[in-house]
C-alpha atoms as a PDB file:
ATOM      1  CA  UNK A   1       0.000   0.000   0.000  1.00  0.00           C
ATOM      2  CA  UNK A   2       1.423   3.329  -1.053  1.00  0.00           C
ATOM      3  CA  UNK A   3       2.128   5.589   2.248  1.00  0.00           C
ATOM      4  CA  UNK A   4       0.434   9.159   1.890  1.00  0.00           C
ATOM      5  CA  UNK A   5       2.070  12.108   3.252  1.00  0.00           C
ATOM      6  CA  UNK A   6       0.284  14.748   4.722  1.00  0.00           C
ATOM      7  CA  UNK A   7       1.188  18.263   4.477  1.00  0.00           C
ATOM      8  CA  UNK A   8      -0.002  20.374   7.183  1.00  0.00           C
ATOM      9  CA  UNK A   9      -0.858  23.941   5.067  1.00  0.00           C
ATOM     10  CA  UNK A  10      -0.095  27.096   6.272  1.00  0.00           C
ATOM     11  CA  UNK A  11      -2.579  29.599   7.872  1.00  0.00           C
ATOM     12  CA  UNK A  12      -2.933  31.343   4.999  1.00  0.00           C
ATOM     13  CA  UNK A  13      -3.029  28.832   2.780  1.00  0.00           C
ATOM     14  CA  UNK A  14      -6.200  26.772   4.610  1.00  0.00           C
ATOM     15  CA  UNK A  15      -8.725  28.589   2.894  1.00  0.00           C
ATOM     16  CA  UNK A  16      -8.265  26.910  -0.859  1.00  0.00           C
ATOM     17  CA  UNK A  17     -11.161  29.159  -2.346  1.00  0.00           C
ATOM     18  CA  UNK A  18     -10.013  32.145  -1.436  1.00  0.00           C
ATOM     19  CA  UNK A  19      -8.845  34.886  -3.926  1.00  0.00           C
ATOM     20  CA  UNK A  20      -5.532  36.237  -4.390  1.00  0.00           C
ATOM     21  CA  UNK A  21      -6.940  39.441  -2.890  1.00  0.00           C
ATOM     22  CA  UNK A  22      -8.155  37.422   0.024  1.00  0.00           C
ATOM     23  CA  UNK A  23      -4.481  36.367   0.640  1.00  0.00           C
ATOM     24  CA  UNK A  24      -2.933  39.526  -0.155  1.00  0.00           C
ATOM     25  CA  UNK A  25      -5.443  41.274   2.808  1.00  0.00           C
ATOM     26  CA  UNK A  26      -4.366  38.538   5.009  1.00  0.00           C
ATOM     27  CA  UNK A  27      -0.931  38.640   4.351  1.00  0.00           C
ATOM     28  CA  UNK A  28      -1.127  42.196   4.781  1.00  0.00           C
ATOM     29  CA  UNK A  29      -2.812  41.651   8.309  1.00  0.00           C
ATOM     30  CA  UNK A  30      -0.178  39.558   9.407  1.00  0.00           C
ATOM     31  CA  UNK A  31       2.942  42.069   7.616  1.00  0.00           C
ATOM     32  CA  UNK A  32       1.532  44.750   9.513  1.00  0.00           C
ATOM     33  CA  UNK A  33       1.912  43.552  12.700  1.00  0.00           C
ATOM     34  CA  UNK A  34       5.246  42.593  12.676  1.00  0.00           C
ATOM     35  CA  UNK A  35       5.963  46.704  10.933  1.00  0.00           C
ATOM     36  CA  UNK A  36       3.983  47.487  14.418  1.00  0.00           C
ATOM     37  CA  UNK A  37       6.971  45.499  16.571  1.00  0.00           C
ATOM     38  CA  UNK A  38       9.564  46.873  15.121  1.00  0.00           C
ATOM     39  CA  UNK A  39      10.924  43.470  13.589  1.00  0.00           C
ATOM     40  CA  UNK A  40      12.434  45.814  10.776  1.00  0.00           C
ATOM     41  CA  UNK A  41      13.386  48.710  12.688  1.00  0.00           C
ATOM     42  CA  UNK A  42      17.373  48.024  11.394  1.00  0.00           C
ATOM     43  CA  UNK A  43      16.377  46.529   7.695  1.00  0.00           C
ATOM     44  CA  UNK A  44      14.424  46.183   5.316  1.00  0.00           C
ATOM     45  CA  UNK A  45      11.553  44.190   4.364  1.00  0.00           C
ATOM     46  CA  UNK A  46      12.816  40.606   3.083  1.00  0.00           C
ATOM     47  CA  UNK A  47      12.399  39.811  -0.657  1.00  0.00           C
ATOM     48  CA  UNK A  48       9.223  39.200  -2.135  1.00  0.00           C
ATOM     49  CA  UNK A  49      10.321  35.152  -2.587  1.00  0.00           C
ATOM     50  CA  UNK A  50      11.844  35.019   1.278  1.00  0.00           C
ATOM     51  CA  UNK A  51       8.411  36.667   2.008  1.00  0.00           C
ATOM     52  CA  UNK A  52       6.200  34.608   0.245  1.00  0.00           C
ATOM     53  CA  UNK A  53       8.410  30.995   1.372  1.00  0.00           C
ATOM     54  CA  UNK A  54       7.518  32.975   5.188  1.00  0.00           C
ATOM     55  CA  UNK A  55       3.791  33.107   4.712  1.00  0.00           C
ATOM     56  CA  UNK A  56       2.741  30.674   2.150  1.00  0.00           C
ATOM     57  CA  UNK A  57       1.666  32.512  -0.738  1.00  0.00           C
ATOM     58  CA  UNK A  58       2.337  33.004  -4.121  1.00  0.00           C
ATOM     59  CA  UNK A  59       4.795  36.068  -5.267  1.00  0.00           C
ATOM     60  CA  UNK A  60       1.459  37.826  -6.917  1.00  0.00           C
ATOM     61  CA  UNK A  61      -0.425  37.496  -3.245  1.00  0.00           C
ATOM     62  CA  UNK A  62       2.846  39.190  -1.781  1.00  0.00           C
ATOM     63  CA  UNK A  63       3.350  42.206  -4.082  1.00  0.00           C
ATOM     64  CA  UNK A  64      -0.536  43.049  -4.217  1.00  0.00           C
ATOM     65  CA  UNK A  65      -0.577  43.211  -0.296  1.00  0.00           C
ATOM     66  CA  UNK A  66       2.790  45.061  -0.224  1.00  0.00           C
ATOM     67  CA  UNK A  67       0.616  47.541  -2.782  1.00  0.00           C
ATOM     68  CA  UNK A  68      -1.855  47.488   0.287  1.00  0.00           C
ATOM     69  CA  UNK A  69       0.507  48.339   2.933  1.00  0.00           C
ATOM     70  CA  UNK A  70       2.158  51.056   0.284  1.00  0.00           C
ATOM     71  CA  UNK A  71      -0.969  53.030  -0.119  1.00  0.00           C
ATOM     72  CA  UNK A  72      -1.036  52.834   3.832  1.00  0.00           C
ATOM     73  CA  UNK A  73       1.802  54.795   3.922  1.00  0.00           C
ATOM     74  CA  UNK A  74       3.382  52.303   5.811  1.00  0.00           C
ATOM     75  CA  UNK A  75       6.034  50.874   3.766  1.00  0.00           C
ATOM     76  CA  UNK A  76       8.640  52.459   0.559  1.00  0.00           C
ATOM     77  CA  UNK A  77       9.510  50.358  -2.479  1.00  0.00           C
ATOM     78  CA  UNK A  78      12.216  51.719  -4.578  1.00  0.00           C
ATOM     79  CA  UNK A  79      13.136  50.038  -7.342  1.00  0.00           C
ATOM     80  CA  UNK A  80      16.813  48.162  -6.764  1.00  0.00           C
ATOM     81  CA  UNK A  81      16.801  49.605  -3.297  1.00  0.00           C
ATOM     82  CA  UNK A  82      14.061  47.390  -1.789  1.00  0.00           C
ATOM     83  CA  UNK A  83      11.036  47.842   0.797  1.00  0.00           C
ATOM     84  CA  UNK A  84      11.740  50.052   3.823  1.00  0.00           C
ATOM     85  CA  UNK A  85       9.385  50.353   6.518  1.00  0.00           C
ATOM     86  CA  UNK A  86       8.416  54.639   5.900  1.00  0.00           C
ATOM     87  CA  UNK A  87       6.761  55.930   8.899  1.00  0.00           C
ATOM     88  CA  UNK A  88       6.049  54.075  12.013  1.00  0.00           C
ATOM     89  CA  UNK A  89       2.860  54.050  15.049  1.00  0.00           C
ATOM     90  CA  UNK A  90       2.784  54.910  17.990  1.00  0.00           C
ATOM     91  CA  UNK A  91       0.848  53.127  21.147  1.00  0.00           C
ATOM     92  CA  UNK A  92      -1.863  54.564  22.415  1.00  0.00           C
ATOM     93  CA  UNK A  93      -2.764  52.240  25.289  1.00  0.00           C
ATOM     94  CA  UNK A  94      -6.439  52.079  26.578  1.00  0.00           C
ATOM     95  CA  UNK A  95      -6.015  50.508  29.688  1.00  0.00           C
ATOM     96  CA  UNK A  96      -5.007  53.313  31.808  1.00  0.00           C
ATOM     97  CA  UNK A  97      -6.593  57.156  32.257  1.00  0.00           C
ATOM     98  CA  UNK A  98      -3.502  59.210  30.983  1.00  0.00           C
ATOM     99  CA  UNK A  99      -2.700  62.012  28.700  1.00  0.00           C
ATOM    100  CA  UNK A 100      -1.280  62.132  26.149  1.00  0.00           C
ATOM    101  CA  UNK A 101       1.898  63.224  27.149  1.00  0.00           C
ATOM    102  CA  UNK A 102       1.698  60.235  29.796  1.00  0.00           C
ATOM    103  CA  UNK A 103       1.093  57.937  27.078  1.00  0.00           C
ATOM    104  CA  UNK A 104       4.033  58.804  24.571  1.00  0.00           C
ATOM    105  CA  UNK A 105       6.706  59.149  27.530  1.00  0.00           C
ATOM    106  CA  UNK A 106       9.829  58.310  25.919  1.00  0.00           C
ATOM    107  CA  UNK A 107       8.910  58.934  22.386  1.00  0.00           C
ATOM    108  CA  UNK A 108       9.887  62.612  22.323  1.00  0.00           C
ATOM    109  CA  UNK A 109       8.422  65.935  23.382  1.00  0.00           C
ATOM    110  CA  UNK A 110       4.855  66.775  23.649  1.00  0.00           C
ATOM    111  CA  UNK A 111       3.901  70.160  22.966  1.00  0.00           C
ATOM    112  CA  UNK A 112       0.338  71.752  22.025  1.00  0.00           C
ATOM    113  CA  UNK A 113      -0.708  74.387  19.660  1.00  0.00           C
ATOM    114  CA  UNK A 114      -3.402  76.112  22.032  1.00  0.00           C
ATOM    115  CA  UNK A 115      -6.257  77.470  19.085  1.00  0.00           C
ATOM    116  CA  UNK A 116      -8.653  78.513  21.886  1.00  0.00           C
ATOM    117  CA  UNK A 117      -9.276  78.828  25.246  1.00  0.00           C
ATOM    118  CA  UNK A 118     -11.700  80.379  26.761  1.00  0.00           C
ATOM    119  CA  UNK A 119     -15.269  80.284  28.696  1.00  0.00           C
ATOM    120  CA  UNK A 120     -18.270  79.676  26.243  1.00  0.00           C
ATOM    121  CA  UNK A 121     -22.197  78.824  26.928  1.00  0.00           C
ATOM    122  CA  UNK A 122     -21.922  75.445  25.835  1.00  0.00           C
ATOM    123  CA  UNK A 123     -24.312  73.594  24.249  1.00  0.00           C
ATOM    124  CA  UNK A 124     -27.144  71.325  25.802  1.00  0.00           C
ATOM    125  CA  UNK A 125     -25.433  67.956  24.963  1.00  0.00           C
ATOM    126  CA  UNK A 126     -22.037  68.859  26.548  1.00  0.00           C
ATOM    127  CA  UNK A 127     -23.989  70.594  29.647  1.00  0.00           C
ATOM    128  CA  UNK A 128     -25.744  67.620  30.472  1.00  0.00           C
ATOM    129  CA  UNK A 129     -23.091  65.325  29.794  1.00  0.00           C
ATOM    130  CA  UNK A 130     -21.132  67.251  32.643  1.00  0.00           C
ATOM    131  CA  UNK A 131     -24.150  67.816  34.771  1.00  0.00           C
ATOM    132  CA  UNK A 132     -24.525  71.800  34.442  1.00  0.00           C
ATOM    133  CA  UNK A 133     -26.930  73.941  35.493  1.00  0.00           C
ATOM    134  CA  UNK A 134     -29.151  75.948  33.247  1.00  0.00           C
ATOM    135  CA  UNK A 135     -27.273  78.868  32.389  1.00  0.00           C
ATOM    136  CA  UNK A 136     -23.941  77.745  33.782  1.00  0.00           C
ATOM    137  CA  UNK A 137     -20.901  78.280  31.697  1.00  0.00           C
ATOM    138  CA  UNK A 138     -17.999  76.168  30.542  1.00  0.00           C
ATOM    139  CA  UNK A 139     -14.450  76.205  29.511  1.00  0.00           C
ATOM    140  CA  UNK A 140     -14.058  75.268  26.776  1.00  0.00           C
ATOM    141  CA  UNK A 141     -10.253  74.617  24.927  1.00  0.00           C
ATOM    142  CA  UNK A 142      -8.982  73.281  21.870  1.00  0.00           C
ATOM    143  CA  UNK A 143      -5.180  72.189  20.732  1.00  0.00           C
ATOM    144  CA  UNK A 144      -3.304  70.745  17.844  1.00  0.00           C
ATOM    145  CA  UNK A 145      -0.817  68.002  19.790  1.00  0.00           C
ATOM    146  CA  UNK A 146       2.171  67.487  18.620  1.00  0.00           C
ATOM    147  CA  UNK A 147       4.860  64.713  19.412  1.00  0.00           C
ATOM    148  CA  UNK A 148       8.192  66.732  18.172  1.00  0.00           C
ATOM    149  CA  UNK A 149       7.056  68.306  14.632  1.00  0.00           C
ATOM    150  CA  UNK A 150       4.608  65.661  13.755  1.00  0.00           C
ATOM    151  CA  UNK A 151       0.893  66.800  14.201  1.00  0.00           C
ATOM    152  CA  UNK A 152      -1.077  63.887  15.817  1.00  0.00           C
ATOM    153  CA  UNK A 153      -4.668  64.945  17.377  1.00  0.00           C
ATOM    154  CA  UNK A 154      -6.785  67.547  17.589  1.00  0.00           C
ATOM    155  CA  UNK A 155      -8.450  68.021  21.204  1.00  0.00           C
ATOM    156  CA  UNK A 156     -11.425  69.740  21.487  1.00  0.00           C
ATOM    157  CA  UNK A 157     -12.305  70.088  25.297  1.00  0.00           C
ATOM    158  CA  UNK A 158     -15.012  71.418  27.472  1.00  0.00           C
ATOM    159  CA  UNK A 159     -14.513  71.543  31.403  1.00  0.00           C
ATOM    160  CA  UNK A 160     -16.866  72.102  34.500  1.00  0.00           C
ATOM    161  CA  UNK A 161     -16.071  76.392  35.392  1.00  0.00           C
ATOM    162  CA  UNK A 162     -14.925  75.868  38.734  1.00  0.00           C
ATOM    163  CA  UNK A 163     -12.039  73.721  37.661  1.00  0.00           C
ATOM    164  CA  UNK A 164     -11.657  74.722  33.919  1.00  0.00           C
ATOM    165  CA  UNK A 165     -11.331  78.698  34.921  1.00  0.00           C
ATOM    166  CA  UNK A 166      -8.471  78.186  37.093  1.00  0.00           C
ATOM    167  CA  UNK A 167      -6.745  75.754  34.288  1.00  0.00           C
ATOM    168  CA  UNK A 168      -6.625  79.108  32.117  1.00  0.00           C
ATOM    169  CA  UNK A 169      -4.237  80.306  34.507  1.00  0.00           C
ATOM    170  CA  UNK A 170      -1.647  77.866  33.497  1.00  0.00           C
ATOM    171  CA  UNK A 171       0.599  76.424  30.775  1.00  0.00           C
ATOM    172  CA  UNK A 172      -1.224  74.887  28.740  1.00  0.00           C
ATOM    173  CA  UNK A 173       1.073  74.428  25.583  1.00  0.00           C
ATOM    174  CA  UNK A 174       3.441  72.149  27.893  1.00  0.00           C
ATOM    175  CA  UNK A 175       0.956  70.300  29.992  1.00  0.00           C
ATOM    176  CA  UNK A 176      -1.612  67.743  29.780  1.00  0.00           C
ATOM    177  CA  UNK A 177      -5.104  69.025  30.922  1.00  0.00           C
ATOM    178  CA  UNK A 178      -5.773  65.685  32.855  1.00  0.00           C
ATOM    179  CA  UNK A 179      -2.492  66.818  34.920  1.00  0.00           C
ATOM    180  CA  UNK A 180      -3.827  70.706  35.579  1.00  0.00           C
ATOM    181  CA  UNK A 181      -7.051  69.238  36.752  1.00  0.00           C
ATOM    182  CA  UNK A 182      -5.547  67.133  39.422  1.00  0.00           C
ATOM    183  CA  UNK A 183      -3.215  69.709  40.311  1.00  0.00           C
ATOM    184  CA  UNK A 184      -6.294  72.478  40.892  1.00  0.00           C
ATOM    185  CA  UNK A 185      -9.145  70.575  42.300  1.00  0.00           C
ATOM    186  CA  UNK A 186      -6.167  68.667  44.725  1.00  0.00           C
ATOM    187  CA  UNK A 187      -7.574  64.966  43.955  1.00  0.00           C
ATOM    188  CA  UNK A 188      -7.171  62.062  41.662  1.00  0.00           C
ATOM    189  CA  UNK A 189      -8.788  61.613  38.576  1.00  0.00           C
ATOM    190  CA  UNK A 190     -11.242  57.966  38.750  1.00  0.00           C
ATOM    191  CA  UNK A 191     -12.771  56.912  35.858  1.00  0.00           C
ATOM    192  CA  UNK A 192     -13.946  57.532  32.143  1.00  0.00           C
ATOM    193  CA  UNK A 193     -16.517  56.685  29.753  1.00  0.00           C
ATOM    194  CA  UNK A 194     -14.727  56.347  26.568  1.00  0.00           C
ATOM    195  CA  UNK A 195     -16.037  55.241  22.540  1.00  0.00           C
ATOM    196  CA  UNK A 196     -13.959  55.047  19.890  1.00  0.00           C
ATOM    197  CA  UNK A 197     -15.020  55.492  16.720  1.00  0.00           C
ATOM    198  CA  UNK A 198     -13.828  55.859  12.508  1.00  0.00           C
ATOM    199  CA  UNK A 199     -14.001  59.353  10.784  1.00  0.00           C
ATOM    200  CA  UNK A 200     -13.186  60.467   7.468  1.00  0.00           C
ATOM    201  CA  UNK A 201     -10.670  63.674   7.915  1.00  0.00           C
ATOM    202  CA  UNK A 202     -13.085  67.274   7.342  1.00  0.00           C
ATOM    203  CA  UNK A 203     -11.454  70.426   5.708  1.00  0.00           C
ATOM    204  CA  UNK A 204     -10.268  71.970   9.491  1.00  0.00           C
ATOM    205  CA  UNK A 205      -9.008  68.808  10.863  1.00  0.00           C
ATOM    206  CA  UNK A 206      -7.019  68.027   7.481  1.00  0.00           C
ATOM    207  CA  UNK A 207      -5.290  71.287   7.924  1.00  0.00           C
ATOM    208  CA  UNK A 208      -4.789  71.071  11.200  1.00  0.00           C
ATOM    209  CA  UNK A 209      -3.318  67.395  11.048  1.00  0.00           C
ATOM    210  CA  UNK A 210      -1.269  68.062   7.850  1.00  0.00           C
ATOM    211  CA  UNK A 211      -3.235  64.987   6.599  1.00  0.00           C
ATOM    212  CA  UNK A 212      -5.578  64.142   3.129  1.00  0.00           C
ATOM    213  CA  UNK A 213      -9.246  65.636   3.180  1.00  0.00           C
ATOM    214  CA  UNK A 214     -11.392  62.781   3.907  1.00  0.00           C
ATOM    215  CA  UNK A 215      -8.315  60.674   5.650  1.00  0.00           C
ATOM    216  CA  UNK A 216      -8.869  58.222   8.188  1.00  0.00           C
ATOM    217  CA  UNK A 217      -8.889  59.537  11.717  1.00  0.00           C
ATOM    218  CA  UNK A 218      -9.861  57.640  15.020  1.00  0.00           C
ATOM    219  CA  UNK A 219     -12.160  60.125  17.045  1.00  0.00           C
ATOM    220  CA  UNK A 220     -12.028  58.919  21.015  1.00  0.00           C
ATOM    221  CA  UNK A 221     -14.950  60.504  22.979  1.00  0.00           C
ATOM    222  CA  UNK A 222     -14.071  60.814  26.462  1.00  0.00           C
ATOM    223  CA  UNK A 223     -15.918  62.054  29.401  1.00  0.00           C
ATOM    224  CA  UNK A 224     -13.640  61.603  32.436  1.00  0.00           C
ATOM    225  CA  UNK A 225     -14.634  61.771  36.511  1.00  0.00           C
ATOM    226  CA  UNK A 226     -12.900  62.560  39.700  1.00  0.00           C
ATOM    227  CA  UNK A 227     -12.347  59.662  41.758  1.00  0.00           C
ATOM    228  CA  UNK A 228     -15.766  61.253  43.753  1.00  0.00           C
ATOM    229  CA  UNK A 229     -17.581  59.940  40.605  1.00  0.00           C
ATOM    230  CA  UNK A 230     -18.274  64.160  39.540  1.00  0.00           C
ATOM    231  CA  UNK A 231     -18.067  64.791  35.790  1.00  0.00           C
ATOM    232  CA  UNK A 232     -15.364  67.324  34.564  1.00  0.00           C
ATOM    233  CA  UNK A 233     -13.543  67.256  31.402  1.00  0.00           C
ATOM    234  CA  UNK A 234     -15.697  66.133  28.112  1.00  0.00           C
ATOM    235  CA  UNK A 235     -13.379  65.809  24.577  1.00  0.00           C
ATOM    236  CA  UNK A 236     -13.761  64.970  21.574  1.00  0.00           C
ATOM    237  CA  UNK A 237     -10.430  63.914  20.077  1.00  0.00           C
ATOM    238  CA  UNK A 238      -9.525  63.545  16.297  1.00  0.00           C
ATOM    239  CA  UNK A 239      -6.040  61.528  16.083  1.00  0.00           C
ATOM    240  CA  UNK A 240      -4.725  60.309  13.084  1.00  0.00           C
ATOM    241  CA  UNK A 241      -5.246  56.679  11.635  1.00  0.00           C
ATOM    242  CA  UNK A 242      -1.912  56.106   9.983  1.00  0.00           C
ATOM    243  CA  UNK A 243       0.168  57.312  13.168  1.00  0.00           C
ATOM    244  CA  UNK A 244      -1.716  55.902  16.362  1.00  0.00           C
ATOM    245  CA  UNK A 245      -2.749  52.148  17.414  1.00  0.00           C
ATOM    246  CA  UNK A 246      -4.887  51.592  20.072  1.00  0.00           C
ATOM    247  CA  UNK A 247      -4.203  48.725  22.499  1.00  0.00           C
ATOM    248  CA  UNK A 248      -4.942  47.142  25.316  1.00  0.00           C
ATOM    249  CA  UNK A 249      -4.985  44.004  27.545  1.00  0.00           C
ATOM    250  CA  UNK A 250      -8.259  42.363  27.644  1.00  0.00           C
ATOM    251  CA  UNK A 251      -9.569  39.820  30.220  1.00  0.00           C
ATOM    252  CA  UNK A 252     -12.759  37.823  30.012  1.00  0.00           C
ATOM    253  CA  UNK A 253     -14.641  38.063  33.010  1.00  0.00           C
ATOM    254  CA  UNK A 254     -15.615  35.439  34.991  1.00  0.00           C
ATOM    255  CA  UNK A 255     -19.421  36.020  35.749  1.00  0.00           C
ATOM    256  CA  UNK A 256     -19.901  35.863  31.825  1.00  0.00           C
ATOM    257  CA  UNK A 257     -17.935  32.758  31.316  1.00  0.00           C
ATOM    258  CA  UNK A 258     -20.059  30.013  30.785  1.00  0.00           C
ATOM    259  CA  UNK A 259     -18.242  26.189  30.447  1.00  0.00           C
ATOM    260  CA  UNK A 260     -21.224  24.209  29.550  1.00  0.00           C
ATOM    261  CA  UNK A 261     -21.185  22.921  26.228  1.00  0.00           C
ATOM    262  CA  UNK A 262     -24.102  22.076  24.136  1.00  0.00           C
ATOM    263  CA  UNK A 263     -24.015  19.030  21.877  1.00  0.00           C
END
């Protein structure tokens, strides 16, 4: 009896229907992440054949999701040079309440183009999110962030009067506003409600961000609490797509785990 050899395929290989796009969008996927963890900080990109050998797809499936990661803006091909990784992301972790300047400690200076600042009658959606009374004012401020000379969000934020007015009084081009407000009202920020969401890039946050009209952006809507549960900063934050990933360290609760099986 003839002995049959089984080859165990590779992942992206298992699904023997699928189009080259369908490879090159996977292979992509996977590519990416390893541009994300710097396994090319020093080099650059492998060959197109060492590549395809890696992930188990043909030479076409390689170049079309190289073309993918290209249009990105991820990745440079030159022509006898090779692929170089062009512009990298930073981490924007969601497991902790920080700033911004918190949150890219180490990766340069954080500095903030101040556009406004200033007390406004805001309007009813932001007063009731930060449980105003009729009539009662806010602060409202709004900054282009920068991490050295690259433009990465645009912060629109509205504060409770008490605490916002005395946050005018300081440096805001330098600090984070999380920072002022725990340095003013003299206790801890608690908690946040946060939703993340995709936006296509408008005309003033284009300019602003240096980045294509109708570009991807993450908006991050945050209302954040003192640690006595009280409402204080609402923002609305516009960062861009092709310089920030969100991440975080999930784990599944236990009250929702259920072990039974059916059949």
């Amino acid at each position: 009896m003839k002995e049959t050899t089984v080859v165990n395929p590779t992942p992206l290989q298992t699904a023997s229907r699928s189009s080259r796009a369908d490879h090159a969008r996977r292979f992509a996927d996977l590519l990416r992440q390893q541009i994300h963890a710097d396994s090319f900080a020093e080099r650059g990109l492998p060959s197109e054949s060492e590549l395809a050998a890696e992930f188990g797809v043909s030479r076409n499936a390689v170049r079309d999701g190289l073309a993918l990661l290209k249009q990105e803006g991820l990745i440079d091909r030159v022509p006898r040079v090779g692929t170089h990784v062009a512009q990298r992301k930073y981490d924007h972790g969601l497991d902790a309440l920080l700033g911004l300047k918190e949150t890219l400690k180490g990766h340069g200076e954080v500095r903030n183009d101040v556009r406004a600042a200033l007390e406004i009658s805001p309007p009813p959606a932001v007063a009731r999110r930060l449980q105003l009374e009729p009539g009662e004012p806010a602060v409202y401020i709004e900054r282009v962030r920068y991490l050295g000379d690259l433009p990465l969000s645009l912060d629109l934020t509205y504060l409770v009067p008490d605490i916002g007015a005395e946050i005018l009084g300081h440096d805001l081009e330098t600090n984070d506003v999380f920072a002022l407000i725990e340095e003013v009202c003299g206790q801890p920020l608690g908690s946040a409600d946060l939703a993340i969401e995709s936006v296509n890039a408008d005309a003033h946050s284009a300019a602003n961000l240096q980045t294509p009209e109708g570009a991807a952006l993450l908006l991050l809507e945050r209302l954040t609490r003192l640690v006595d549960g009280r409402p204080v900063d609402l923002e609305y934050i516009r960062m861009r797509g092709d310089r920030i990933t969100m991440r975080s360290s999930l784990v599944r609760r236990p009250d929702i785990t259920n072990w039974e099986l059916t059949s």
